[in-house]
N, C-alpha and C. Protein backbone atom coordinates (compact mmCIF):
# COMPACT_ATOMS: atom_id res chain seq x y z
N UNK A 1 159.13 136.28 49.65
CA UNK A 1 158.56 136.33 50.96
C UNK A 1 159.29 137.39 51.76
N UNK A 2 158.68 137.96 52.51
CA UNK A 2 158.66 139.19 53.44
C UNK A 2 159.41 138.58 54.96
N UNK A 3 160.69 138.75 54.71
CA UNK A 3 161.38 138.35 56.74
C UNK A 3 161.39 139.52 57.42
N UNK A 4 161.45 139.13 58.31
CA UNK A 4 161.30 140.20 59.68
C UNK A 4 162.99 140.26 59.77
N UNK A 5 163.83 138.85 59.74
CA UNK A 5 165.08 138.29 60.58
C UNK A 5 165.49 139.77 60.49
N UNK A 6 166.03 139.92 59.37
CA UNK A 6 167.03 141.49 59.28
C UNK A 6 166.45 142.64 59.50
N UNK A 7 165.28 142.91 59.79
CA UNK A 7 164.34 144.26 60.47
C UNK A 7 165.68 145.37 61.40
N UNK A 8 166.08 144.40 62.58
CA UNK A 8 166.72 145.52 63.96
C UNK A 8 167.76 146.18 62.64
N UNK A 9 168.49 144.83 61.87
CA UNK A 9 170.14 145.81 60.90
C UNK A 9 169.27 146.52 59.92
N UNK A 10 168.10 146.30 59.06
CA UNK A 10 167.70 147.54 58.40
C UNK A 10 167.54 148.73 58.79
N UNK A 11 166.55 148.42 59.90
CA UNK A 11 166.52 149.94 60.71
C UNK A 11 167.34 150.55 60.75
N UNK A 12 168.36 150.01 61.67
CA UNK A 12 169.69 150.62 61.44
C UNK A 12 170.78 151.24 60.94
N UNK A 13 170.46 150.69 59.01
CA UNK A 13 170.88 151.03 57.93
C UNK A 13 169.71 152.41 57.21
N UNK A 14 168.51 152.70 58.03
CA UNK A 14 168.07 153.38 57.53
C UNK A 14 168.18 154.57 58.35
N UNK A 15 168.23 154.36 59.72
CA UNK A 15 168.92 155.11 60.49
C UNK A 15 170.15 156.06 60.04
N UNK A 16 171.30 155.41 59.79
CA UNK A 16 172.31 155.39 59.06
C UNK A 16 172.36 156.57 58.12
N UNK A 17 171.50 156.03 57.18
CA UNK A 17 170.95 156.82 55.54
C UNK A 17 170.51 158.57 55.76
N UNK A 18 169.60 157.86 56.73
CA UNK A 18 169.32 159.76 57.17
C UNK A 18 169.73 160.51 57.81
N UNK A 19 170.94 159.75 58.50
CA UNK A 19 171.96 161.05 59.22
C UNK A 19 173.25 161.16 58.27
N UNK A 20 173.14 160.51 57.53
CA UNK A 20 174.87 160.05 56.42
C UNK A 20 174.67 161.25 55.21
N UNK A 21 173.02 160.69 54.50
CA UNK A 21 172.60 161.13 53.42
C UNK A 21 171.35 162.36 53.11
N UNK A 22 170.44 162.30 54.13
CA UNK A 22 169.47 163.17 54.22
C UNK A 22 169.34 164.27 55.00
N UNK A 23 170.56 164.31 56.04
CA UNK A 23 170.04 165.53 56.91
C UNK A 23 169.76 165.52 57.77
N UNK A 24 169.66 164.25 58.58
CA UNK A 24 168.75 163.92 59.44
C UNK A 24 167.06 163.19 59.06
N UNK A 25 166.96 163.70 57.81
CA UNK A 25 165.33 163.48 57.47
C UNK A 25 165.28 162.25 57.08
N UNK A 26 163.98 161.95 56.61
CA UNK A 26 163.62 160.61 56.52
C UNK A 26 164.48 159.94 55.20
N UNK A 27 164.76 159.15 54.98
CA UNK A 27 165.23 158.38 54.20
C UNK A 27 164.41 157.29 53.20
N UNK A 28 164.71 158.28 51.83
CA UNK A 28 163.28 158.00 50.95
C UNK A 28 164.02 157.16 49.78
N UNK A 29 162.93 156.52 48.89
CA UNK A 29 163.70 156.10 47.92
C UNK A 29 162.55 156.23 46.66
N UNK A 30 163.09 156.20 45.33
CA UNK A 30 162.50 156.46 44.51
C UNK A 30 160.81 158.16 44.19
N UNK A 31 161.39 159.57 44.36
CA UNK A 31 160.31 159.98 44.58
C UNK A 31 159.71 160.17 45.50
N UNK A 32 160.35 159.75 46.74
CA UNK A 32 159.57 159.95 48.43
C UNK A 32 159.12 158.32 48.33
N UNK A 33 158.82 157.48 47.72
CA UNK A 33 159.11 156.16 48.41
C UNK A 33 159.54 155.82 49.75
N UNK A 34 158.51 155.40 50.43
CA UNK A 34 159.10 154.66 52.26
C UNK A 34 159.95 153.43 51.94
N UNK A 35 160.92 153.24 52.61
CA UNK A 35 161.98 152.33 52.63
C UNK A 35 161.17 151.30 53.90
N UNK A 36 161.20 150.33 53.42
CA UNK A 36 160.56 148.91 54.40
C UNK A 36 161.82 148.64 55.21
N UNK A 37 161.68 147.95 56.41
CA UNK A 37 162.65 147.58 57.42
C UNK A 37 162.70 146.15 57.42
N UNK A 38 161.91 145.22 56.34
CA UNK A 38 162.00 144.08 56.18
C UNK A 38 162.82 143.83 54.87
N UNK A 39 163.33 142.30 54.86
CA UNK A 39 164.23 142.11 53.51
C UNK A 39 163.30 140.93 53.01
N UNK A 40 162.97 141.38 51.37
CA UNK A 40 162.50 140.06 50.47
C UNK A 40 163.39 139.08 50.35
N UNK A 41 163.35 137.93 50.82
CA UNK A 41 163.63 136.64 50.32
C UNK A 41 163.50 136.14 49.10
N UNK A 42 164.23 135.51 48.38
CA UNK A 42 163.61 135.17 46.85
C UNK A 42 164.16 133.88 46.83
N UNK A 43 163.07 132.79 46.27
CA UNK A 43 163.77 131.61 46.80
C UNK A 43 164.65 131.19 45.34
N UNK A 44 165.48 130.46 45.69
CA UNK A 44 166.31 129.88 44.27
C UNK A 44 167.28 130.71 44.32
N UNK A 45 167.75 130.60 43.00
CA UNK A 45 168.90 131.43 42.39
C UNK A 45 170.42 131.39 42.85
N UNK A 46 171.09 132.27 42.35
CA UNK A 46 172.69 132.73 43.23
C UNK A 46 172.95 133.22 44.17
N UNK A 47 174.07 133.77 44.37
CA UNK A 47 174.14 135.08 45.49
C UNK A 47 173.87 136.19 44.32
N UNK A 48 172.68 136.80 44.94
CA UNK A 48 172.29 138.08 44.49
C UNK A 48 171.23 138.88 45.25
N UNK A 49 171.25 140.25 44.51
CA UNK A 49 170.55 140.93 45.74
C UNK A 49 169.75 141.86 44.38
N UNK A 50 168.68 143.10 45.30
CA UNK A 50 168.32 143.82 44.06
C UNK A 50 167.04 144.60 45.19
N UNK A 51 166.77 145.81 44.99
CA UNK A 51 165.93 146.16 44.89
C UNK A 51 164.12 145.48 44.76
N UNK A 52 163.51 145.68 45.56
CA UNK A 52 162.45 145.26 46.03
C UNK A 52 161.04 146.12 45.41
N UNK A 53 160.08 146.44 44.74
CA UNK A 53 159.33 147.40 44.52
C UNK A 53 157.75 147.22 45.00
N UNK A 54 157.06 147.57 46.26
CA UNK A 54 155.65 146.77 46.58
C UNK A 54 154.99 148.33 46.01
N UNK A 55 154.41 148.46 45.08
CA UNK A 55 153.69 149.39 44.61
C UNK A 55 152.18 149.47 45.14
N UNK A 56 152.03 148.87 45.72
CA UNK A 56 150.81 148.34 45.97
C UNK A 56 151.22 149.15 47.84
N UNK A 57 151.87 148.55 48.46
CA UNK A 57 152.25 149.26 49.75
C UNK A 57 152.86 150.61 49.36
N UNK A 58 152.99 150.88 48.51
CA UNK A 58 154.89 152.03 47.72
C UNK A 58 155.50 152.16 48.84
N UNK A 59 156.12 151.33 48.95
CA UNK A 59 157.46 151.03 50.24
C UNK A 59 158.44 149.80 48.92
N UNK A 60 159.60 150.24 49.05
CA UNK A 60 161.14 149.69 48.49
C UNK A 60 160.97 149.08 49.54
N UNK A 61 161.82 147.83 49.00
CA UNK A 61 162.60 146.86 50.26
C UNK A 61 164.02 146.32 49.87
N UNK A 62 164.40 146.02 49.91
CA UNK A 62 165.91 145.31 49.79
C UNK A 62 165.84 143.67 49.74
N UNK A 63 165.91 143.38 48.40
CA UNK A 63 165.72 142.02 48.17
C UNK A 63 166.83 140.75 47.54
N UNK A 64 167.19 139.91 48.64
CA UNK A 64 168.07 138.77 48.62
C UNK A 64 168.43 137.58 48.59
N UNK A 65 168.63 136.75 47.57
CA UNK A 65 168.61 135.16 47.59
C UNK A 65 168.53 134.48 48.82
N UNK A 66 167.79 133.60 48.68
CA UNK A 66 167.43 132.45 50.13
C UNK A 66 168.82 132.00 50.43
N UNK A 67 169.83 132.45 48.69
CA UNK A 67 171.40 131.69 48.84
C UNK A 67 172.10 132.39 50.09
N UNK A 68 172.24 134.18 49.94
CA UNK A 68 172.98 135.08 51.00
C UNK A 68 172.39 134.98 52.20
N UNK A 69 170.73 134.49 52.72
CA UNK A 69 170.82 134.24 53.69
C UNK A 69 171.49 133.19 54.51
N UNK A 70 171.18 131.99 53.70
CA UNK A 70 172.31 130.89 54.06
C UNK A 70 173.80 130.79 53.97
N UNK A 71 174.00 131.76 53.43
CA UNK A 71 176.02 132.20 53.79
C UNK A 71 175.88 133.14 54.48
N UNK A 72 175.40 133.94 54.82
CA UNK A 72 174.82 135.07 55.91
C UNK A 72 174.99 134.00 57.36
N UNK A 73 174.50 132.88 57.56
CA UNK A 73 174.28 131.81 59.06
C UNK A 73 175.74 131.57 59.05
N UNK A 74 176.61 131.49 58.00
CA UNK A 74 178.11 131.29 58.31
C UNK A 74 179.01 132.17 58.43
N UNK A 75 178.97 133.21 57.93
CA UNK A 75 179.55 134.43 58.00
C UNK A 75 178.29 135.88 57.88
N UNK A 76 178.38 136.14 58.62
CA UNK A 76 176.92 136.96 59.28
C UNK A 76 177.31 138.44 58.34
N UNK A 77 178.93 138.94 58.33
CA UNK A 77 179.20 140.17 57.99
C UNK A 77 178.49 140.34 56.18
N UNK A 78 178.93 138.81 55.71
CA UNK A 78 178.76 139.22 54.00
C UNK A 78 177.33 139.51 53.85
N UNK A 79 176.68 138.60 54.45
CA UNK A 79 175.27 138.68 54.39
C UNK A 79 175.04 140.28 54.67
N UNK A 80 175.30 141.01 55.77
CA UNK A 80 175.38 142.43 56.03
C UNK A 80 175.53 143.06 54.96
N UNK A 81 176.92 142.96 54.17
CA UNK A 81 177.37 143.50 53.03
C UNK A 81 176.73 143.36 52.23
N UNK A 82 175.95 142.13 51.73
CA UNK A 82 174.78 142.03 50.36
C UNK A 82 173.91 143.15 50.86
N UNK A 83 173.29 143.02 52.19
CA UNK A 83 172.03 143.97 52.29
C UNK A 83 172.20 145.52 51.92
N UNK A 84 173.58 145.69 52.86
CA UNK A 84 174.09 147.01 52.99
C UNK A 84 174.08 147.67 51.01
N UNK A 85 174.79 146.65 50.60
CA UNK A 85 174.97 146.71 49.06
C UNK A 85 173.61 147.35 47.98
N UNK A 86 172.65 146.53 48.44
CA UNK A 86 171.42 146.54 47.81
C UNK A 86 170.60 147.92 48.07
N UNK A 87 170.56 148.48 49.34
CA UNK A 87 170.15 149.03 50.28
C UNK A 87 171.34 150.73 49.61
N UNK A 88 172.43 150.56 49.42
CA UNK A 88 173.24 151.53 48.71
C UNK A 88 172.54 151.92 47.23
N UNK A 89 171.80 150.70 46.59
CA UNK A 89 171.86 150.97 45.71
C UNK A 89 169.78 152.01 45.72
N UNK A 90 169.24 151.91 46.63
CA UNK A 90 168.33 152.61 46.81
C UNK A 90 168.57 153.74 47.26
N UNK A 91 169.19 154.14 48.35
CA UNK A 91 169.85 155.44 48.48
C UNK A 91 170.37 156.34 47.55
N UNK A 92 171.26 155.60 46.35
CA UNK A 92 171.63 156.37 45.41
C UNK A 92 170.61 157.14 44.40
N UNK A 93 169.68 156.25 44.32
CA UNK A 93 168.68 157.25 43.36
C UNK A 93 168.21 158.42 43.97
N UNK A 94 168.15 158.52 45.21
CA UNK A 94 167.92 160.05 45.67
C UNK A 94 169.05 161.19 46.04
N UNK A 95 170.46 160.71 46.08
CA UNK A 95 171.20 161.54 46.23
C UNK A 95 172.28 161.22 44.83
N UNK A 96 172.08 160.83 43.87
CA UNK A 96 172.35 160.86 42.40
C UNK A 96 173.27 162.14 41.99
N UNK A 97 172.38 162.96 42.30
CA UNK A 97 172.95 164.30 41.77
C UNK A 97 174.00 164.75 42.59
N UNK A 98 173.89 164.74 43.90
CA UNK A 98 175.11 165.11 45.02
C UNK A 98 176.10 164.32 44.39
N UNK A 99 175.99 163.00 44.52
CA UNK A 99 177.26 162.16 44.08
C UNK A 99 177.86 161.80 42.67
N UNK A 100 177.21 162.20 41.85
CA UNK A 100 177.26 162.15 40.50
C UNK A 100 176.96 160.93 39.67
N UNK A 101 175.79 160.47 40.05
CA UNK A 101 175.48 159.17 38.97
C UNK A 101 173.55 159.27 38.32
N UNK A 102 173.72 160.78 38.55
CA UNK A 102 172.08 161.00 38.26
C UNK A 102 172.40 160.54 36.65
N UNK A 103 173.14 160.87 36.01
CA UNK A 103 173.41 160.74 34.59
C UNK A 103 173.52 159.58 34.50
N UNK A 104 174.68 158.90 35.20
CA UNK A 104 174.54 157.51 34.80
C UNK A 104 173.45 156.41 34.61
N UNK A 105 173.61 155.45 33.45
CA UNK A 105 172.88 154.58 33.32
C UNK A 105 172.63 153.72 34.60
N UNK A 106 171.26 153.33 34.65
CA UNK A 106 171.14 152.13 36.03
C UNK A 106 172.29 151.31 36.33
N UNK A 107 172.50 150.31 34.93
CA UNK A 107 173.25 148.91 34.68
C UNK A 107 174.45 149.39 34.49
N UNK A 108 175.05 150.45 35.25
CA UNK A 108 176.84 150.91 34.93
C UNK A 108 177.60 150.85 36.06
N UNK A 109 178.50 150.50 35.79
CA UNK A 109 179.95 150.52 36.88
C UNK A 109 179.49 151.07 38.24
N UNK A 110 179.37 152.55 37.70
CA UNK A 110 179.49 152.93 38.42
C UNK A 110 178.45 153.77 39.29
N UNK A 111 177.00 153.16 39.13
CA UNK A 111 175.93 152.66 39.97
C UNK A 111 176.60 151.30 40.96
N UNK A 112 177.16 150.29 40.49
CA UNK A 112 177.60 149.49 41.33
C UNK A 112 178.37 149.59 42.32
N UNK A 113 179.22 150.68 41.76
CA UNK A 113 180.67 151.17 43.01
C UNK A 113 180.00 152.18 43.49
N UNK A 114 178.90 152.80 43.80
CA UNK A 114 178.18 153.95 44.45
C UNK A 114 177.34 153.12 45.63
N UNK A 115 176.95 151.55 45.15
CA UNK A 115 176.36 151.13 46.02
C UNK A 115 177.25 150.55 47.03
N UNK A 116 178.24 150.00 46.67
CA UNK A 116 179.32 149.34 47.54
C UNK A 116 179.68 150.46 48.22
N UNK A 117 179.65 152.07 47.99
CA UNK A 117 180.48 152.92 48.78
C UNK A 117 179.46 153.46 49.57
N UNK A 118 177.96 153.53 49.49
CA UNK A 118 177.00 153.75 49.71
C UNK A 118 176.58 152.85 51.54
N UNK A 119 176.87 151.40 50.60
CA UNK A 119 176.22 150.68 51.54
C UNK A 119 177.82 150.46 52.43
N UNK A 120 178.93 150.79 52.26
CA UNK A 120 180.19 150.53 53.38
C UNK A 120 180.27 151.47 53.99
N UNK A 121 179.44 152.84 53.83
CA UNK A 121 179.41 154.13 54.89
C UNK A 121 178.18 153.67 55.61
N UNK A 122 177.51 153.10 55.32
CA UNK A 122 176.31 152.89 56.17
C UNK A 122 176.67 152.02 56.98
N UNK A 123 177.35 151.17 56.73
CA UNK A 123 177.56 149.57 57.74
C UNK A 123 178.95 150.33 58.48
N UNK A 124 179.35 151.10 58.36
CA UNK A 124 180.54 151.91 59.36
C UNK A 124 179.43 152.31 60.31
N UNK A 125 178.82 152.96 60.07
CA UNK A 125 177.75 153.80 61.13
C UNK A 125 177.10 153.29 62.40
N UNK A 126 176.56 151.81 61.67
CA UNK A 126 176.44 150.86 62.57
C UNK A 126 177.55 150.03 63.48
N UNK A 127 178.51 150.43 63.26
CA UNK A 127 179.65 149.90 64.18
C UNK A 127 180.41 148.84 63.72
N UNK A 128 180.05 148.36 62.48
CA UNK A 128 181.48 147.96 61.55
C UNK A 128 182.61 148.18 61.63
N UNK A 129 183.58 147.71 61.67
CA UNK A 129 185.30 148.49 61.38
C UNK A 129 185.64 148.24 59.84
N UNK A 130 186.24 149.47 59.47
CA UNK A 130 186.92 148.84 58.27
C UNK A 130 187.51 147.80 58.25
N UNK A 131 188.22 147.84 59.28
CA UNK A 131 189.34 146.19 59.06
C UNK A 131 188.49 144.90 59.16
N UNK A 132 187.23 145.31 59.82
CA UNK A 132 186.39 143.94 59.74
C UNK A 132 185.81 143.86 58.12
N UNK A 133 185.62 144.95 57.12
CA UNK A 133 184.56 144.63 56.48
C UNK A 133 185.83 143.90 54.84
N UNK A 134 187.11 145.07 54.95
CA UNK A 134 188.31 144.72 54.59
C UNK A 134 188.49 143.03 54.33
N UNK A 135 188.87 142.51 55.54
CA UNK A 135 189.35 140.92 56.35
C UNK A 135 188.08 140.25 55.79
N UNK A 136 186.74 140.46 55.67
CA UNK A 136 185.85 139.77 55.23
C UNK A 136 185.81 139.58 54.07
N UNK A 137 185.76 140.57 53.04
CA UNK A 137 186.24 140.96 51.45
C UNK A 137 186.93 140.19 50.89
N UNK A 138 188.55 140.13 52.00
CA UNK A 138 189.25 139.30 51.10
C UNK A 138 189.45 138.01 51.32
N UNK A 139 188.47 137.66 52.36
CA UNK A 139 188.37 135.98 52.71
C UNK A 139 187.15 135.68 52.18
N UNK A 140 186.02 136.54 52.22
CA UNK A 140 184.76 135.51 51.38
C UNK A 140 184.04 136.79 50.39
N UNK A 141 185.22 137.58 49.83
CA UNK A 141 184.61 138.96 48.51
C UNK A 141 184.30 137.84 47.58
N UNK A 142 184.74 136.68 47.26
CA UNK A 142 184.47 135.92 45.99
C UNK A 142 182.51 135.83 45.63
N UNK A 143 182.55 135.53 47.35
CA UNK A 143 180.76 135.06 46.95
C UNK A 143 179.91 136.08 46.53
N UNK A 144 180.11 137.31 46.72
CA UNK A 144 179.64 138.54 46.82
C UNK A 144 180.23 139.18 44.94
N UNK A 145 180.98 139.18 44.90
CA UNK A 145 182.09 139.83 44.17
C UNK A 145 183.01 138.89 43.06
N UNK A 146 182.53 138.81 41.75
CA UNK A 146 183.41 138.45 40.29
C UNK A 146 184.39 138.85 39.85
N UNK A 147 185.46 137.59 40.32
CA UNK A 147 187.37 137.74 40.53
C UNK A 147 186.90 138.66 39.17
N UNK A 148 186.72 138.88 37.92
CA UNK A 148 187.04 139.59 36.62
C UNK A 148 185.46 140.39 36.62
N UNK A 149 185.86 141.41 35.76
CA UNK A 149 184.53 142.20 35.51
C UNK A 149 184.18 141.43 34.87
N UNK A 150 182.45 141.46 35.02
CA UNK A 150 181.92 141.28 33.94
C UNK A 150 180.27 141.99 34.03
N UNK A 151 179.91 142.55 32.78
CA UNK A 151 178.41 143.03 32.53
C UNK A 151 178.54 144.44 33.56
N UNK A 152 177.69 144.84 34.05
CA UNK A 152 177.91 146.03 35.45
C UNK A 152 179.07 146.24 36.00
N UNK A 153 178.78 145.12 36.74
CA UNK A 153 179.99 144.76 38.08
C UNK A 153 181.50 145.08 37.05
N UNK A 154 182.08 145.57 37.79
CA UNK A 154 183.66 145.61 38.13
C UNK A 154 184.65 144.78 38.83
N UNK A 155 185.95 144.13 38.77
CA UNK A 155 186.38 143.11 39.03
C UNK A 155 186.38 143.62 40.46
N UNK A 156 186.53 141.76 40.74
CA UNK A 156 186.46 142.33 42.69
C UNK A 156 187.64 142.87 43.25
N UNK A 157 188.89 143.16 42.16
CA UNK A 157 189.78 143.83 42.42
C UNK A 157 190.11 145.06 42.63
N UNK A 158 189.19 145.63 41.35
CA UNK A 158 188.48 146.94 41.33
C UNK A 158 187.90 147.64 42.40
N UNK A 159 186.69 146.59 42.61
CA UNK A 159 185.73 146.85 43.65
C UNK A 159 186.39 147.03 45.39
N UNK A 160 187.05 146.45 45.43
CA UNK A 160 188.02 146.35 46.25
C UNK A 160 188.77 147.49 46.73
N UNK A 161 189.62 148.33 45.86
CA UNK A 161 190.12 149.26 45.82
C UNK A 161 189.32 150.24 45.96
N UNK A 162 188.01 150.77 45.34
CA UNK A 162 187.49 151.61 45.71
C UNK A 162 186.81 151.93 47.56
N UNK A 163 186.63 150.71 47.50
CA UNK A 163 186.10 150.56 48.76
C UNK A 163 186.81 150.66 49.63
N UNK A 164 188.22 150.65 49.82
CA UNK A 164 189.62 150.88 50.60
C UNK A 164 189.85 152.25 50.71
N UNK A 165 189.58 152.73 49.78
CA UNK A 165 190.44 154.24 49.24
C UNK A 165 189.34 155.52 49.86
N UNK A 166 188.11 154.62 50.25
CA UNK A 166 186.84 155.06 50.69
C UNK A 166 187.17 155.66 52.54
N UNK A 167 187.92 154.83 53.09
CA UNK A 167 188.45 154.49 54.21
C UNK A 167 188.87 155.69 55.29
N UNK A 168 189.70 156.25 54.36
CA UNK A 168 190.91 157.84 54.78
C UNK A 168 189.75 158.59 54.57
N UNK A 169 189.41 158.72 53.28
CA UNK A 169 188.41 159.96 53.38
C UNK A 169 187.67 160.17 54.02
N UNK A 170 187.17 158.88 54.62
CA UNK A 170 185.80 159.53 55.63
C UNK A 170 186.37 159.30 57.13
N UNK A 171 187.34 159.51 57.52
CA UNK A 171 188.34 159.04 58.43
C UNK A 171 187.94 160.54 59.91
N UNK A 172 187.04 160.12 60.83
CA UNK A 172 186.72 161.48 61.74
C UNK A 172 187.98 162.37 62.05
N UNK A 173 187.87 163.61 62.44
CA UNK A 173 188.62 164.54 62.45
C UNK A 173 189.75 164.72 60.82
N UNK A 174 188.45 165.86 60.42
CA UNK A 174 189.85 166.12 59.28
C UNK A 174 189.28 165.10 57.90
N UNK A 175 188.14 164.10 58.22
CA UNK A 175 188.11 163.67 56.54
C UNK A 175 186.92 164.21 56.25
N UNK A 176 186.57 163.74 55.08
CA UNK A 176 185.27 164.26 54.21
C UNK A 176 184.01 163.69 55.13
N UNK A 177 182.64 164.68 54.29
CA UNK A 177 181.75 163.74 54.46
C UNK A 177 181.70 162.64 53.90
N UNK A 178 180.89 161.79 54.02
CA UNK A 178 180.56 160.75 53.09
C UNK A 178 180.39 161.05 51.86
N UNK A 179 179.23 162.06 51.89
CA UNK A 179 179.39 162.46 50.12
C UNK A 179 179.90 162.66 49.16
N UNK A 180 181.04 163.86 50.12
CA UNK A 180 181.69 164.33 49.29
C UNK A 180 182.90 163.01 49.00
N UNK A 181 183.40 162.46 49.80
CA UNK A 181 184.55 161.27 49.98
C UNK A 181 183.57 160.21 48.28
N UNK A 182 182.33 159.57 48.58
CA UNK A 182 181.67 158.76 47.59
C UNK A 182 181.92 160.01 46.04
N UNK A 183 181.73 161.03 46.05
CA UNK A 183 181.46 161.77 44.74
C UNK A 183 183.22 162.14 44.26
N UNK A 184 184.10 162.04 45.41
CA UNK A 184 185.24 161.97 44.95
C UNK A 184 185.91 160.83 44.37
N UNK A 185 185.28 159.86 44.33
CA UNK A 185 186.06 158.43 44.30
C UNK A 185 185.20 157.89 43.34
N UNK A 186 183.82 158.37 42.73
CA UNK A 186 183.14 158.34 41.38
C UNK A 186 183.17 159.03 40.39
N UNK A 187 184.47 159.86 40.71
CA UNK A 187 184.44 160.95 39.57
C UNK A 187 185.76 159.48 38.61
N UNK A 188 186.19 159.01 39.02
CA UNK A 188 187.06 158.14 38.42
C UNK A 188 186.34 156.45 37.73
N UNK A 189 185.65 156.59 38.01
CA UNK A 189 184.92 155.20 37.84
C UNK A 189 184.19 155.74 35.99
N UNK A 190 184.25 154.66 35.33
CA UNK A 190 183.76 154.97 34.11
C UNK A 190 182.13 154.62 33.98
């Protein structure tokens, strides 16, 4: 099912996307794909998130367990972070090549750490602090994030670190862009 709730923070995150990642321009996904400002609900399951595909509209959406919305009502930021996450991971298929994961397989590392670095420059934009998204990580990264790697994902220790180290580089006056800061910090990821 199709929510409105997160519409104003998508926008925002798409907002985000096209001054971070595009140029200013619109912020496309898959091929010129329109990015939807609504988030799919999916009822059941874990905490998980994923990519949305209405072929039928060809608009992407950003799609999330009925679970992250309901830890989302208790801690509002993680819920942010799943979207932001998911929402990274659509962005990346169009700037792939800038950042270096056009090669990479979908289901790899380091598609996953492109989206986490993807979607933590975007949720800065919107007025996040690092130290807020940091302090959240390491009080509720568990729900989001698997203490040990396993399959894709990278341990949340891992994940962790990249996302820290993300911080300085894009740090105003004197740090990188985003891009270049994300394509520096994926050249290490396997």
């Amino acid at each position: 099912m199709l929510s409105a709730e997160y519409k104003v923070f998508v926008k925002s995150l798409i907002k985000a996307a096209s001054e971070a990642f595009f140029g200013g321009g619109t912020a496309t996904a898959f091929g010129g794909m329109a990015i939807g400002s609504k988030v799919n609900i999916e009822e059941g399951g874990g905490i998980d998130g994923m990519q949305h595909v209405d072929y039928e509209k060809m608009k992407c959406y950003v799609q999330i367990t009925d679970t992250v919305k309901m830890i989302g009502q208790v801690q509002p930021l993680l819920a942010k972070f799943a979207i932001a996450h998911e929402f990274g991971h659509i962005v990346a298929g169009p700037i792939g090549g800038e950042i270096g994961t056009a090669e990479a397989r979908l289901d790899s590392k380091k598609h996953e750490v492109a989206a986490d670095l993807i979607g933590t420059c975007l949720l800065l934009r919107t007025g996040v602090t690092p130290i807020m998204i940091t302090t959240m990580l390491q009080s509720y990264g568990d729900y989001v994030m698997d203490e040990v790697e396993k399959g894709t994902h990278p341990s949340r220790k891992d994940r962790m670190a990249y996302i820290i180290s993300l911080f300085p580089k894009i740090r105003s006056g004197g740090g990188s862009t985003e891009l270049d800061a994300i394509k520096n910090i994926l050249k290490n990821v396997p």
